[in-house]
C-alpha atoms as a PDB file:
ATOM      1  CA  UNK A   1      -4.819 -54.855 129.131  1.00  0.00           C
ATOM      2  CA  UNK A   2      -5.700 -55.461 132.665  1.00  0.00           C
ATOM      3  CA  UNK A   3      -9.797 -54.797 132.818  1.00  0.00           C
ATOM      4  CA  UNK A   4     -10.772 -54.716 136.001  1.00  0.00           C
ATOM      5  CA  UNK A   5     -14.408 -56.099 136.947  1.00  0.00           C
ATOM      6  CA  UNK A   6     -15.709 -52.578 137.767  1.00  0.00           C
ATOM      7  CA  UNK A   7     -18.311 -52.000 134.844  1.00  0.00           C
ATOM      8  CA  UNK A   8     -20.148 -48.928 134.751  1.00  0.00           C
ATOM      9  CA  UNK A   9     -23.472 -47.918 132.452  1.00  0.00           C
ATOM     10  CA  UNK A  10     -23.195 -44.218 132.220  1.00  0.00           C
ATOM     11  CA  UNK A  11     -26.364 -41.417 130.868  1.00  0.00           C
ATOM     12  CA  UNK A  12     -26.069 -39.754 128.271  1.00  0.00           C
ATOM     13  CA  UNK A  13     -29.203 -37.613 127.426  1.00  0.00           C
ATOM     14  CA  UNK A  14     -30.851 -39.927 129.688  1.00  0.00           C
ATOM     15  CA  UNK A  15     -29.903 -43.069 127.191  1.00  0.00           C
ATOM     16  CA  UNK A  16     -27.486 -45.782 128.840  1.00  0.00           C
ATOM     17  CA  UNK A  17     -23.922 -46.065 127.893  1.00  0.00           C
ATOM     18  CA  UNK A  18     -21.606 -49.129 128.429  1.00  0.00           C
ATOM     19  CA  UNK A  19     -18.394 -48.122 129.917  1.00  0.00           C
ATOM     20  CA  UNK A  20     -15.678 -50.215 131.152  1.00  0.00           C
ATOM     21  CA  UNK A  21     -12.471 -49.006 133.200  1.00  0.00           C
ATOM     22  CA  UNK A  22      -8.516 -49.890 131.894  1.00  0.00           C
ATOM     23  CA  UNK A  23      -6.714 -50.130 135.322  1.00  0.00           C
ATOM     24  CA  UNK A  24      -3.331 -50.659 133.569  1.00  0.00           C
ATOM     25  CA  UNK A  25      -4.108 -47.362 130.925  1.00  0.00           C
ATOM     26  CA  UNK A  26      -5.896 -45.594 133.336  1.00  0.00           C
ATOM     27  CA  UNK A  27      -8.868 -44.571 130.734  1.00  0.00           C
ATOM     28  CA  UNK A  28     -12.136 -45.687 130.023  1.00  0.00           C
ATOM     29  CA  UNK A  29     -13.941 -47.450 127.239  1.00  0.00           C
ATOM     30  CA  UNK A  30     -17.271 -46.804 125.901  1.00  0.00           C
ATOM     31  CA  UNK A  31     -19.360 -48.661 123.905  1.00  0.00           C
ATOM     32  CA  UNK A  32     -19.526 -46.950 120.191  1.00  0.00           C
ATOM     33  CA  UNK A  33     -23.008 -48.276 119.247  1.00  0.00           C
ATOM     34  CA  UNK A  34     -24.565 -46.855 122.671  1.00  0.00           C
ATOM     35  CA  UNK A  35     -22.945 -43.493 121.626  1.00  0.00           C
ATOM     36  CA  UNK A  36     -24.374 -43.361 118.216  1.00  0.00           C
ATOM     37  CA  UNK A  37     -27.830 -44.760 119.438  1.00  0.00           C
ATOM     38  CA  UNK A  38     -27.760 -41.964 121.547  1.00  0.00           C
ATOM     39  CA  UNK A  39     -26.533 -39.160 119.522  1.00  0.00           C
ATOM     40  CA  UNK A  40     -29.030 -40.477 116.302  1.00  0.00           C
ATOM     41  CA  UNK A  41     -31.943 -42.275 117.685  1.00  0.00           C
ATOM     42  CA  UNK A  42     -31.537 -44.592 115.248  1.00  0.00           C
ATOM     43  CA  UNK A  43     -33.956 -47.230 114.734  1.00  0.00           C
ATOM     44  CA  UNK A  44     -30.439 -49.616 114.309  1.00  0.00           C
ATOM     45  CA  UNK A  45     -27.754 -48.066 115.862  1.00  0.00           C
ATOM     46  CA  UNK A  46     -25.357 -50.599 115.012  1.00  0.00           C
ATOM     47  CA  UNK A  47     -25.768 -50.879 110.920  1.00  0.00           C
ATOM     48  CA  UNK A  48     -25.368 -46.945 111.593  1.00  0.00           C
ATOM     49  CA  UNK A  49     -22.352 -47.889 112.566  1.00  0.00           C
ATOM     50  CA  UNK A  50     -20.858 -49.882 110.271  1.00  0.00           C
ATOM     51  CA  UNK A  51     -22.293 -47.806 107.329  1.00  0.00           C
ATOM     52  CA  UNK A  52     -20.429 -44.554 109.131  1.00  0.00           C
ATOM     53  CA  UNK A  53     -16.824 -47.074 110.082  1.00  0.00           C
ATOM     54  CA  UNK A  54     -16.863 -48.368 106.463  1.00  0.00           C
ATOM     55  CA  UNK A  55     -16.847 -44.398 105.142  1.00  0.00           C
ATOM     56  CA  UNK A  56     -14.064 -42.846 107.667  1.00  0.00           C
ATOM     57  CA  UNK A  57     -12.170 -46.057 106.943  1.00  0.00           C
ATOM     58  CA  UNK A  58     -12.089 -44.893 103.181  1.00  0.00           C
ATOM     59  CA  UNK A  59     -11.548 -42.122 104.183  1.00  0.00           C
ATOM     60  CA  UNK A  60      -8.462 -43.095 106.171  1.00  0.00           C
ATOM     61  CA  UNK A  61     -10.029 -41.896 109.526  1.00  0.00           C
ATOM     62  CA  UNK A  62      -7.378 -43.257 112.323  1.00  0.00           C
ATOM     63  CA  UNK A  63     -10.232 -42.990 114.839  1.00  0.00           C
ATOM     64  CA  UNK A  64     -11.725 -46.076 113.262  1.00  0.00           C
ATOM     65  CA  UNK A  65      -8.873 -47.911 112.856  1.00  0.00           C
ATOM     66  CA  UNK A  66      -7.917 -47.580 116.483  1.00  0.00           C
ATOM     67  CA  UNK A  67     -10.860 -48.823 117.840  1.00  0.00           C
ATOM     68  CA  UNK A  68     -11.117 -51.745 119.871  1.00  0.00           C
ATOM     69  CA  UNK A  69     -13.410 -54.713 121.115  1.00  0.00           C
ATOM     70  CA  UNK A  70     -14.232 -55.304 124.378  1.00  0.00           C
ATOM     71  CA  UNK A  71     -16.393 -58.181 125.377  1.00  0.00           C
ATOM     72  CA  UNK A  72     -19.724 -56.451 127.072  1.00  0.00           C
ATOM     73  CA  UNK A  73     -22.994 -57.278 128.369  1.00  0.00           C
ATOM     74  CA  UNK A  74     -25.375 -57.182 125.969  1.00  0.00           C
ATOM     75  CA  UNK A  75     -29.310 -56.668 126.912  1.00  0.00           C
ATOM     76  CA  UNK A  76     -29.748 -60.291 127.217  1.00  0.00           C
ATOM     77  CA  UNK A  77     -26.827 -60.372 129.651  1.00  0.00           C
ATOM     78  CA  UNK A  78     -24.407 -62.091 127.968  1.00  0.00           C
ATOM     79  CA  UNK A  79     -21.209 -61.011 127.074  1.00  0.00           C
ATOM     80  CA  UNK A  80     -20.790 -60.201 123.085  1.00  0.00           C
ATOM     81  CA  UNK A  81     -17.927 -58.394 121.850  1.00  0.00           C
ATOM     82  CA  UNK A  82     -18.479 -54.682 121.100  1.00  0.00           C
ATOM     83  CA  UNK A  83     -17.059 -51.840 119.513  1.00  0.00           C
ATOM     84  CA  UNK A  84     -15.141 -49.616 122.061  1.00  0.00           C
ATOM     85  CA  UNK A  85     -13.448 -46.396 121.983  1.00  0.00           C
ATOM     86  CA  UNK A  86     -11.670 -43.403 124.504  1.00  0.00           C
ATOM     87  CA  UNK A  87     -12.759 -40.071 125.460  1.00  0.00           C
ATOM     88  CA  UNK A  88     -10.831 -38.590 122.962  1.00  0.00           C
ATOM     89  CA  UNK A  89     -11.428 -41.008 119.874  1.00  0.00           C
ATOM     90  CA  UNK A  90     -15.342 -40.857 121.365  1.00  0.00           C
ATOM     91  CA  UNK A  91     -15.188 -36.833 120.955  1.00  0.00           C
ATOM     92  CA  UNK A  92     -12.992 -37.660 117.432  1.00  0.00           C
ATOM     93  CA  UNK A  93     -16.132 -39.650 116.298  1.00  0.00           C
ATOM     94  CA  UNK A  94     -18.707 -37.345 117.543  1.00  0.00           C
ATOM     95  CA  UNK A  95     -17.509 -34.899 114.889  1.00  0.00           C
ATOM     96  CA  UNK A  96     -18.598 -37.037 111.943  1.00  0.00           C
ATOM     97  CA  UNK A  97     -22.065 -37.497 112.620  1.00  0.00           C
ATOM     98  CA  UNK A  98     -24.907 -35.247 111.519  1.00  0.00           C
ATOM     99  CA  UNK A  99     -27.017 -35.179 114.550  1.00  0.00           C
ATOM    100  CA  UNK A 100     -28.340 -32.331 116.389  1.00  0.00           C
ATOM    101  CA  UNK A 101     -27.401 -33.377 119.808  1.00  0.00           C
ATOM    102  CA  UNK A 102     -23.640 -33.901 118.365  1.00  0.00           C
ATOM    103  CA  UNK A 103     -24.034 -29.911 118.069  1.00  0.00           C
ATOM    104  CA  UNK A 104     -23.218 -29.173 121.813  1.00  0.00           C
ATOM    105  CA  UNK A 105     -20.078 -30.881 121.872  1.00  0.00           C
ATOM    106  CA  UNK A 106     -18.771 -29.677 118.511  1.00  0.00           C
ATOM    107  CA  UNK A 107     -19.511 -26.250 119.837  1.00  0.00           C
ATOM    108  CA  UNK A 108     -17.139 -27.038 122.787  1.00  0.00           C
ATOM    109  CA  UNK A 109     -14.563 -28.657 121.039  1.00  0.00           C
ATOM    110  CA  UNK A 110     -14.236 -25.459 119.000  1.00  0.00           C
ATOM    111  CA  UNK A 111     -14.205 -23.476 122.069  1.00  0.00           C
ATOM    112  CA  UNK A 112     -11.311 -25.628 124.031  1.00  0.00           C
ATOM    113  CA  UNK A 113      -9.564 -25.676 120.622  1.00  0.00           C
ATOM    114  CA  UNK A 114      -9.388 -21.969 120.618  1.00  0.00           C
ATOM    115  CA  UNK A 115      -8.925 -21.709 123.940  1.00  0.00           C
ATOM    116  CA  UNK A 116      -5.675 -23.972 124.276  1.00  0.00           C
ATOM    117  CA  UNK A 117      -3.993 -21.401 121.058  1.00  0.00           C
ATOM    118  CA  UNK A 118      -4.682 -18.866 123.179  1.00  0.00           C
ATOM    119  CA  UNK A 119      -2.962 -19.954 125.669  1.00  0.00           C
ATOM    120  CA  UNK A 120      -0.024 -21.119 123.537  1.00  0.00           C
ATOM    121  CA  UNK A 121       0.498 -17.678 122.745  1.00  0.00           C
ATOM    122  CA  UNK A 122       0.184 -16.348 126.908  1.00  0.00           C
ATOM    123  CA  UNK A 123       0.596 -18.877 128.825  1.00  0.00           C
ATOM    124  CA  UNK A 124      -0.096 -16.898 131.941  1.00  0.00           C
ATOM    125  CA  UNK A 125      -3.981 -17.235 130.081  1.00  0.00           C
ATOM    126  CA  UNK A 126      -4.040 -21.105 131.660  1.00  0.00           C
ATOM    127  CA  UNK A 127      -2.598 -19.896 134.969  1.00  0.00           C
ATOM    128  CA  UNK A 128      -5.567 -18.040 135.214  1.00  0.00           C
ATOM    129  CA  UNK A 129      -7.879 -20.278 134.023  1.00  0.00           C
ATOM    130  CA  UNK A 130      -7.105 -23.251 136.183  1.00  0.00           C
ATOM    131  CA  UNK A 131      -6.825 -21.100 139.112  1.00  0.00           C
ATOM    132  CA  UNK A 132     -10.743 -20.078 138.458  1.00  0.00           C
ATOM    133  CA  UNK A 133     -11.511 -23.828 137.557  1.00  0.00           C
ATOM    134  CA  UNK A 134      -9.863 -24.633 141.144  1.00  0.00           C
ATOM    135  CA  UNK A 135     -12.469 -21.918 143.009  1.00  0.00           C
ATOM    136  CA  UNK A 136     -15.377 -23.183 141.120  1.00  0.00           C
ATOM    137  CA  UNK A 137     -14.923 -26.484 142.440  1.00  0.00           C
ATOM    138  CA  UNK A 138     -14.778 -25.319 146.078  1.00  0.00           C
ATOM    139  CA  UNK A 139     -10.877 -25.238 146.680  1.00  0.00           C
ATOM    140  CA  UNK A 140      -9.391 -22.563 148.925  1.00  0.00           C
ATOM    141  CA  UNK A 141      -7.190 -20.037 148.533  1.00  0.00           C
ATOM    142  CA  UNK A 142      -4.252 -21.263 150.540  1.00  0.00           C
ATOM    143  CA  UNK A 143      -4.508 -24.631 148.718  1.00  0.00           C
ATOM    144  CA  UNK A 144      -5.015 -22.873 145.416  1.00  0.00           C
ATOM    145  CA  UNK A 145      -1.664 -21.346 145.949  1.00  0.00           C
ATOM    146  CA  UNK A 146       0.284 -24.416 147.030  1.00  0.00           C
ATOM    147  CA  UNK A 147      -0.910 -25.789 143.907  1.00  0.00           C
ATOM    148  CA  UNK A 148      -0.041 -23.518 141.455  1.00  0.00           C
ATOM    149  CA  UNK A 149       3.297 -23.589 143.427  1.00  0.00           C
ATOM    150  CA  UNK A 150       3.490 -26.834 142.629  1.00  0.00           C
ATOM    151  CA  UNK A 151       3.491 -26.507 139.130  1.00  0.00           C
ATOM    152  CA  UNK A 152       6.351 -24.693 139.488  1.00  0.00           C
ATOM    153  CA  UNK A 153       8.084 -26.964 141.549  1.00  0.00           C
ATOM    154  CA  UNK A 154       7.587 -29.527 139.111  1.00  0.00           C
ATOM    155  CA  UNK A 155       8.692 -27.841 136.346  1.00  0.00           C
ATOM    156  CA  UNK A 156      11.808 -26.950 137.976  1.00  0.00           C
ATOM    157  CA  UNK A 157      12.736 -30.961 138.983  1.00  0.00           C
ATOM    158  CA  UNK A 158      11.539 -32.025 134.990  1.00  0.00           C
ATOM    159  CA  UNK A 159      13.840 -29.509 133.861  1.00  0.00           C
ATOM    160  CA  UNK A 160      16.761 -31.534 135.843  1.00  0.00           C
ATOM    161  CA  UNK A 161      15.697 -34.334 134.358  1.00  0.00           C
ATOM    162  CA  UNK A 162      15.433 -33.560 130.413  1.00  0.00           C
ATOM    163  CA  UNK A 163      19.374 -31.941 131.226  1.00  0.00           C
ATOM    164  CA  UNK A 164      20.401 -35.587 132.846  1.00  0.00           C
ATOM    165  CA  UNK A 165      19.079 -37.073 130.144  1.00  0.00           C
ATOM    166  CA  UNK A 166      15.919 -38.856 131.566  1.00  0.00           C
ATOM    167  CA  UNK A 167      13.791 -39.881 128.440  1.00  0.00           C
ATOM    168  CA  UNK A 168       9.994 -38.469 129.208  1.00  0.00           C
ATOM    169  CA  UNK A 169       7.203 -40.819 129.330  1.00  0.00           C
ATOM    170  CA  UNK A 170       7.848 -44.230 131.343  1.00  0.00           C
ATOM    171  CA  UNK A 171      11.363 -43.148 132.947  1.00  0.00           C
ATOM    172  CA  UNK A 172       9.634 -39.773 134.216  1.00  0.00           C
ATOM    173  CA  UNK A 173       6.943 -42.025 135.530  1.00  0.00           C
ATOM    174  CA  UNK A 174       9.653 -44.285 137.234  1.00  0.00           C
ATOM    175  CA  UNK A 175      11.468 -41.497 138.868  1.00  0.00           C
ATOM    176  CA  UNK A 176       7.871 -40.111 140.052  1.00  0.00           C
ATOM    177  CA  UNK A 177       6.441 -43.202 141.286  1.00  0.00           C
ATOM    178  CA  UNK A 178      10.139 -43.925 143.394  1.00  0.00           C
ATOM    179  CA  UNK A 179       9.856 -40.254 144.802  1.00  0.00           C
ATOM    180  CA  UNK A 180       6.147 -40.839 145.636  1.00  0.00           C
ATOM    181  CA  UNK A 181       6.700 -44.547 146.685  1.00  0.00           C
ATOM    182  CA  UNK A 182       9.973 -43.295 149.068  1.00  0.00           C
ATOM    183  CA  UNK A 183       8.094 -40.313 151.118  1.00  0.00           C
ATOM    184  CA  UNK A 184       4.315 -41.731 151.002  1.00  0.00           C
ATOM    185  CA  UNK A 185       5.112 -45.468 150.965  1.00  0.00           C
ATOM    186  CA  UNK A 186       3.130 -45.642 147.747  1.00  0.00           C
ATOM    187  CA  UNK A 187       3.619 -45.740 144.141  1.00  0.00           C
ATOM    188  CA  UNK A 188       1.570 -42.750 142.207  1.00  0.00           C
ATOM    189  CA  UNK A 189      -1.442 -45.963 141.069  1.00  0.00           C
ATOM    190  CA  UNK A 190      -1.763 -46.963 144.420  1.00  0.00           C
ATOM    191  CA  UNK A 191      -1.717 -43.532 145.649  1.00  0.00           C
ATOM    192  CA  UNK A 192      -4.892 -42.853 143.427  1.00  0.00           C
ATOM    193  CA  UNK A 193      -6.272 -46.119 144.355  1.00  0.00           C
ATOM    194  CA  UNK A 194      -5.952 -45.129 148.223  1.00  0.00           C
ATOM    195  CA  UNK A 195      -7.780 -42.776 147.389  1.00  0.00           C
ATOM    196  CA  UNK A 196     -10.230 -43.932 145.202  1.00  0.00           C
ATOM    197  CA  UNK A 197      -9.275 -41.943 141.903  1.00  0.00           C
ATOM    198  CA  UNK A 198      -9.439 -43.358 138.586  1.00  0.00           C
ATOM    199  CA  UNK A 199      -8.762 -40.829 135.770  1.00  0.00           C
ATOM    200  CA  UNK A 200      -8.154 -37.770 138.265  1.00  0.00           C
ATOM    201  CA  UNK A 201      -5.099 -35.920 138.811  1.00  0.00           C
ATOM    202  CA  UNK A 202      -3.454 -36.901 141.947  1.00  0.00           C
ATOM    203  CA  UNK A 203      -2.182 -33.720 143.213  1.00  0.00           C
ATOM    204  CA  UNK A 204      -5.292 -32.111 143.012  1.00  0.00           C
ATOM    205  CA  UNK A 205      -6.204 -34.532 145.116  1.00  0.00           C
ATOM    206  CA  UNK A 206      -3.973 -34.044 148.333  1.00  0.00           C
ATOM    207  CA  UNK A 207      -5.015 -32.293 151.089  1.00  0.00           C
ATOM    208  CA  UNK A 208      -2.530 -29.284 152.025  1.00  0.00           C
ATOM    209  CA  UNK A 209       0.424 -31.298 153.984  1.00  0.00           C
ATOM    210  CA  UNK A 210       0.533 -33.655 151.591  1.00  0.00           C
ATOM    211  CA  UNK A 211       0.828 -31.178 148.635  1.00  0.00           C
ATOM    212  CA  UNK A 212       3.817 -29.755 150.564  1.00  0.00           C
ATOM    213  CA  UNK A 213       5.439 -32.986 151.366  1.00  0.00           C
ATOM    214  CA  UNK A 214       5.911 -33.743 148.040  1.00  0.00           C
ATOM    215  CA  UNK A 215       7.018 -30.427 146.565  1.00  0.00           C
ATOM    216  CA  UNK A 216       9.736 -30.598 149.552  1.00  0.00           C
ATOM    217  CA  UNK A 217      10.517 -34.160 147.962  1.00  0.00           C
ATOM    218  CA  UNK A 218      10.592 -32.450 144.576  1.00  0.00           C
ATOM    219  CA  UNK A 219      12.756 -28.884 145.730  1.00  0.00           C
ATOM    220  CA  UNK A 220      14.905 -31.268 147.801  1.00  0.00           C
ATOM    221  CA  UNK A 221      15.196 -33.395 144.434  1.00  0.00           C
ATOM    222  CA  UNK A 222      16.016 -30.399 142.318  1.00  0.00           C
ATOM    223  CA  UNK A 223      18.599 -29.090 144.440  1.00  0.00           C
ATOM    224  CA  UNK A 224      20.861 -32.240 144.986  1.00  0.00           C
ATOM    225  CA  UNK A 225      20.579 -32.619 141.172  1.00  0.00           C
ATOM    226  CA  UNK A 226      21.640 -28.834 140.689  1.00  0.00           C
ATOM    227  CA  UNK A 227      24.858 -29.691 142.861  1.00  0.00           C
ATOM    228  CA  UNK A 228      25.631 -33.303 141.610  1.00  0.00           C
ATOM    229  CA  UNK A 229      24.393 -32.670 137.878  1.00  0.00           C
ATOM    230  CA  UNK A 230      23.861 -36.158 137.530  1.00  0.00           C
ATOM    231  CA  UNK A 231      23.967 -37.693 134.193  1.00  0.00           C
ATOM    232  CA  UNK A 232      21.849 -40.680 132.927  1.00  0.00           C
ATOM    233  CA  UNK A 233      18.871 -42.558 134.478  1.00  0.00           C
ATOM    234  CA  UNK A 234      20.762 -44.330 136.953  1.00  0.00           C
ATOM    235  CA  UNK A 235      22.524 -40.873 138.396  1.00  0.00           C
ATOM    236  CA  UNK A 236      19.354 -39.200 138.283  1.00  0.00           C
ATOM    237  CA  UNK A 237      17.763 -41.912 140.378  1.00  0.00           C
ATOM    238  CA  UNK A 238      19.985 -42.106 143.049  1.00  0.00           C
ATOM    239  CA  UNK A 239      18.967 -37.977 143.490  1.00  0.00           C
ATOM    240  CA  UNK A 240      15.260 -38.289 143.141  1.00  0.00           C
ATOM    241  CA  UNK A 241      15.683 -41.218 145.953  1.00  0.00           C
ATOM    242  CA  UNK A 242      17.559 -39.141 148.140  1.00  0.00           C
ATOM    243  CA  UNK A 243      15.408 -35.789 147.576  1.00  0.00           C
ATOM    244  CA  UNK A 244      12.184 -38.022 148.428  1.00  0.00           C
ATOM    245  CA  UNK A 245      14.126 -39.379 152.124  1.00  0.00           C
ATOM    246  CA  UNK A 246      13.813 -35.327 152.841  1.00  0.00           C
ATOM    247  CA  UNK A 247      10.268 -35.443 153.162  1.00  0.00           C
ATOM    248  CA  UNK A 248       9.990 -39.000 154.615  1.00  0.00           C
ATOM    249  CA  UNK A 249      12.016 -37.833 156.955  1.00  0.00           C
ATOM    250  CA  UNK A 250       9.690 -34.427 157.201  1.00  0.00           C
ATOM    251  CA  UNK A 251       6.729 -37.033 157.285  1.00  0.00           C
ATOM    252  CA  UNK A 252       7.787 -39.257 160.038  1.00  0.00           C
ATOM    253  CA  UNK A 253       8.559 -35.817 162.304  1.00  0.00           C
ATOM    254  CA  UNK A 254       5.223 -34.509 161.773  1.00  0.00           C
ATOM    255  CA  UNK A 255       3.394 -37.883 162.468  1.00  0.00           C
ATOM    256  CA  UNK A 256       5.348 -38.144 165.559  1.00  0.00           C
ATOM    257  CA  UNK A 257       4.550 -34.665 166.706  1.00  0.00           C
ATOM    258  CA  UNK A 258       0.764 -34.697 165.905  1.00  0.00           C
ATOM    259  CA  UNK A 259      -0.012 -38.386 166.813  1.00  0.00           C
ATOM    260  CA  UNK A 260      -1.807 -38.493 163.056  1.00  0.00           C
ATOM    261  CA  UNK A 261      -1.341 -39.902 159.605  1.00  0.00           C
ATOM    262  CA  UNK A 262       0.273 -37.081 156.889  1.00  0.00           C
ATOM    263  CA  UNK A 263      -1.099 -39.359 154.289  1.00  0.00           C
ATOM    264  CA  UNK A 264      -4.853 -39.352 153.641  1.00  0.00           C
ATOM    265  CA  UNK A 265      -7.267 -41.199 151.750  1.00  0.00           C
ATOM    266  CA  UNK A 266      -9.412 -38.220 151.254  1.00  0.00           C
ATOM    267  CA  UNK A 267      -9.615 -37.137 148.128  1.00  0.00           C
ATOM    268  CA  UNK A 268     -11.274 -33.760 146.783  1.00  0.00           C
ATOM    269  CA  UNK A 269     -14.534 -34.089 146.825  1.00  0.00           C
ATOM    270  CA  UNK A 270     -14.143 -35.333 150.607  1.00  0.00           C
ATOM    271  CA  UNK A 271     -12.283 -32.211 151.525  1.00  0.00           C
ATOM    272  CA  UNK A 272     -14.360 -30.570 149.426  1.00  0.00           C
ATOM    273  CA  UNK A 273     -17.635 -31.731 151.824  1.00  0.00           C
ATOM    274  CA  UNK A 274     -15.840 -31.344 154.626  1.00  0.00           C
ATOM    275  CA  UNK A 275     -14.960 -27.327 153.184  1.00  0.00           C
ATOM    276  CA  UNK A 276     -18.631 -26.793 152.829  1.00  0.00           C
ATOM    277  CA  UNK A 277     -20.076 -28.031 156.316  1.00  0.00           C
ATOM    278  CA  UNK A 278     -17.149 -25.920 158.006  1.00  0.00           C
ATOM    279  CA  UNK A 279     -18.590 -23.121 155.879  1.00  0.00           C
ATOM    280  CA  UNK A 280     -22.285 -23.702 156.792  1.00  0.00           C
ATOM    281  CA  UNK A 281     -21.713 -24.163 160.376  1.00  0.00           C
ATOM    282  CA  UNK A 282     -19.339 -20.856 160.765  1.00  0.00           C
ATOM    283  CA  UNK A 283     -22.072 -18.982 158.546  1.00  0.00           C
ATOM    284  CA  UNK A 284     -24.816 -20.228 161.160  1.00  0.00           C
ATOM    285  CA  UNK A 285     -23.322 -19.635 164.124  1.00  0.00           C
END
């Protein structure tokens, strides 16, 4: 596990949390005492926890069992190895204690839960859903709609890919990063680290241009493969290569014609700013 040195102490009903980022898994881990010392105000948070580890281990609770230990500082500032667990075995855990401030997040739970069978049954239901998530957070319309496009887009290039025979997980993520490495001149990681992501999603990320450079790496992609159905990994790559030179080559034209980057290391809350003083200052003059 590559840890990086950022630490991070985040609030949680205005009690601390230890948090530490996974560069190489992209997630982060949180200290499971400082969750249950929040969540029960107990006088000993951590013989809490071992009374409530040694009772989901007998009762054969995975959560438990795939916790880790993380060396973190401690309030005397040294190190000492602690407990640590994800988002989602944090939320998994959350569920098994009897506390009322646990209540809020059960409650949720139970809502996403229902929420993602609906859309199981019309998926058109998440279409919607992200599309109002995306105007909540400021986004507009015009890049709302290259996004959703996107999807799309994707969707069409995976599709290639699971009929070549490229294995999802890590080969997906090889043929991405090469496409995104090819027309950006980075991989997808040091695309988000450009741009100072962590756990975000990339795409919604990009700025307009660069949304459309890479679905016309990604339609160029799909089309080559629809011609040359290629047939393995090392077929496929060769297409997904090529397909990505079709917006580098898109990229390098537009640079030369504006006199300015396609790539940026703005990410959306930057846009997002941006988006709002445009707003003000059209609304006050």
């Amino acid at each position: 596990m590559n840890r990086t040195n950022e630490r991070k102490i985040k609030l949680f009903e205005s009690r601390q949390v230890r948090a530490e980022w996974d560069e190489d898994k992209e997630i982060w881990w949180f200290s499971v005492v400082d969750i249950v010392a929040a969540l029960t105000e107990s006088a000993d948070p951590a013989a809490y926890w071992r009374k409530l580890k040694q009772r989901l281990k007998e009762e054969g609770n995975e959560t438990v069992t795939n916790c880790h230990g993380l060396r973190m500082q401690a309030a005397d500032g040294k190190l000492r190895l602690t407990d640590v667990a994800d988002t989602e075995q944090i939320l998994r855990l959350i569920q098994s204690i009897p506390s009322k401030k646990a209540e809020p997040f059960k409650l949720w739970l139970a809502q996403v839960g229902s929420e993602r069978i609906d859309e199981t049954v019309d998926p058109e239901l998440s279409i919607n859903r992200a599309i109002q998530n995306y105007r909540r957070l400021g986004y507009s319309e015009n890049w709302i709609n290259q996004r959703i496009k996107s999807v799309e887009v994707r969707k069409s290039l995976t599709d290639e890919w699971d009929k070549s025979g490229v294995q999802r997980g890590t080969q997906y993520a090889t043929l991405t990063d090469l496409m995104s490495k090819t027309w950006s001149g980075m991989t997808t990681r040091e695309y988000k680290r450009y741009k100072g992501l962590k756990k975000e999603n990339l795409r919604d990320n990009m700025t307009n241009t660069e949304l459309v450079l890479n679905m016309l790496a990604e339609v160029a992609a799909t089309d080559i493969s629809l011609v040359r159905n290629p047939r393995g990994l090392d077929e496929a790559t060769t297409v997904a290569e090529e397909g990505a030179k079709t917006a580098k080559a898109a990229r390098d034209q537009l640079e030369k014609s504006t006199g300015k980057p396609a790539v940026s290391s703005s990410n959306a809350k930057a846009i997002g700013t941006r988006r709002l003083k445009v707003k003000k200052d059209h609304e006050q003059g």
